[in-house]
Protein backbone atom coordinates (compact mmCIF):
# COMPACT_ATOMS: atom_id res chain seq x y z
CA UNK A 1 -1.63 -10.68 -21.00
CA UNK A 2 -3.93 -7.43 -21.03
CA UNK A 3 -6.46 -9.41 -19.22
CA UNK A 4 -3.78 -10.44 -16.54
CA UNK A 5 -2.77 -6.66 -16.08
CA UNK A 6 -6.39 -5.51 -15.40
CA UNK A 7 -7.11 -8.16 -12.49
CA UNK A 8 -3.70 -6.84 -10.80
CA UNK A 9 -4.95 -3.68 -11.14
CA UNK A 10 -8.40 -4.00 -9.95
CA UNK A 11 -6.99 -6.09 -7.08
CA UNK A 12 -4.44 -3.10 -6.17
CA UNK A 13 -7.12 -0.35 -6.31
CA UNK A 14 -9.09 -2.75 -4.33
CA UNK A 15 -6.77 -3.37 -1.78
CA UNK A 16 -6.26 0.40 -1.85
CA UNK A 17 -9.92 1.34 -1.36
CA UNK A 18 -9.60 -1.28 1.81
CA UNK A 19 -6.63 0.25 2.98
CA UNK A 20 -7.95 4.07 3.13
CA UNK A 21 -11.56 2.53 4.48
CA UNK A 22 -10.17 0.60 7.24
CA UNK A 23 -7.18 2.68 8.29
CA UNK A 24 -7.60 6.40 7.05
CA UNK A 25 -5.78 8.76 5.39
CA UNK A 26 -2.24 7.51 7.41
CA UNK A 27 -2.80 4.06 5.71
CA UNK A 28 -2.88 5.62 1.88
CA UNK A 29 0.17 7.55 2.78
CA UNK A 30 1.77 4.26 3.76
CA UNK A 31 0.46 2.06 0.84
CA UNK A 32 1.34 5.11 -1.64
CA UNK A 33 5.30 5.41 0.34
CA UNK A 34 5.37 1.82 -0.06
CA UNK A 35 4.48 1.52 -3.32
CA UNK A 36 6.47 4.14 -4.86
CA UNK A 37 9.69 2.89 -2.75
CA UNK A 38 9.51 -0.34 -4.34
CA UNK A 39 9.05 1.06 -8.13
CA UNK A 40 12.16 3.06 -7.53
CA UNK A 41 13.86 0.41 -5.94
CA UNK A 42 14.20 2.78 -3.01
CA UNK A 43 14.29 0.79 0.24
CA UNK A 44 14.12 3.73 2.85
CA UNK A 45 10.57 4.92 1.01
CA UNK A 46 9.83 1.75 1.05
CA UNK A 47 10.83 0.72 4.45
CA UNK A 48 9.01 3.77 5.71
CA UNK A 49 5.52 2.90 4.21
CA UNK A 50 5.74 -0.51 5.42
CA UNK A 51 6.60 0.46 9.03
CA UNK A 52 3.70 2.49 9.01
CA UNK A 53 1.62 -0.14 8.05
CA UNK A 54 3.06 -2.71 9.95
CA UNK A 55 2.47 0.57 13.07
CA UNK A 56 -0.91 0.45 11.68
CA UNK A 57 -1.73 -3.26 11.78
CA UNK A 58 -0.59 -3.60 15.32
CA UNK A 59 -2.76 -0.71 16.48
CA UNK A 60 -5.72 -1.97 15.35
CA UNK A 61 -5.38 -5.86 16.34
């Protein structure tokens, strides 16, 4: 189990790292809204940080 729980994490702080390279300092705010949101089971935080990365996404394809 502890091995399982330090892939996730490495994968999240990778796919953080990813986030902030590719899309700034507006993309960490997202992933960070987004995350939060769905540890509170909050769905307008959460709903906020994935419109702005959906916003995000679209901008750049």
């Amino acid at each position: 189990m502890p091995l399982v729980a330090i892939v996730i994490a490495a994968l999240v702080i990778g796919f953080e790292q990813l986030v902030q390279w590719k899309y700034g300092p507006m993309g960490i705010i997202a992933f960070v809204a987004l995350s939060i949101g769905i540890k509170a089971r909050n769905t307008a935080i959460s709903g906020i940080g994935a419109v702005i990365l959906v916003m995000l996404l679209a901008q750049s394809g």
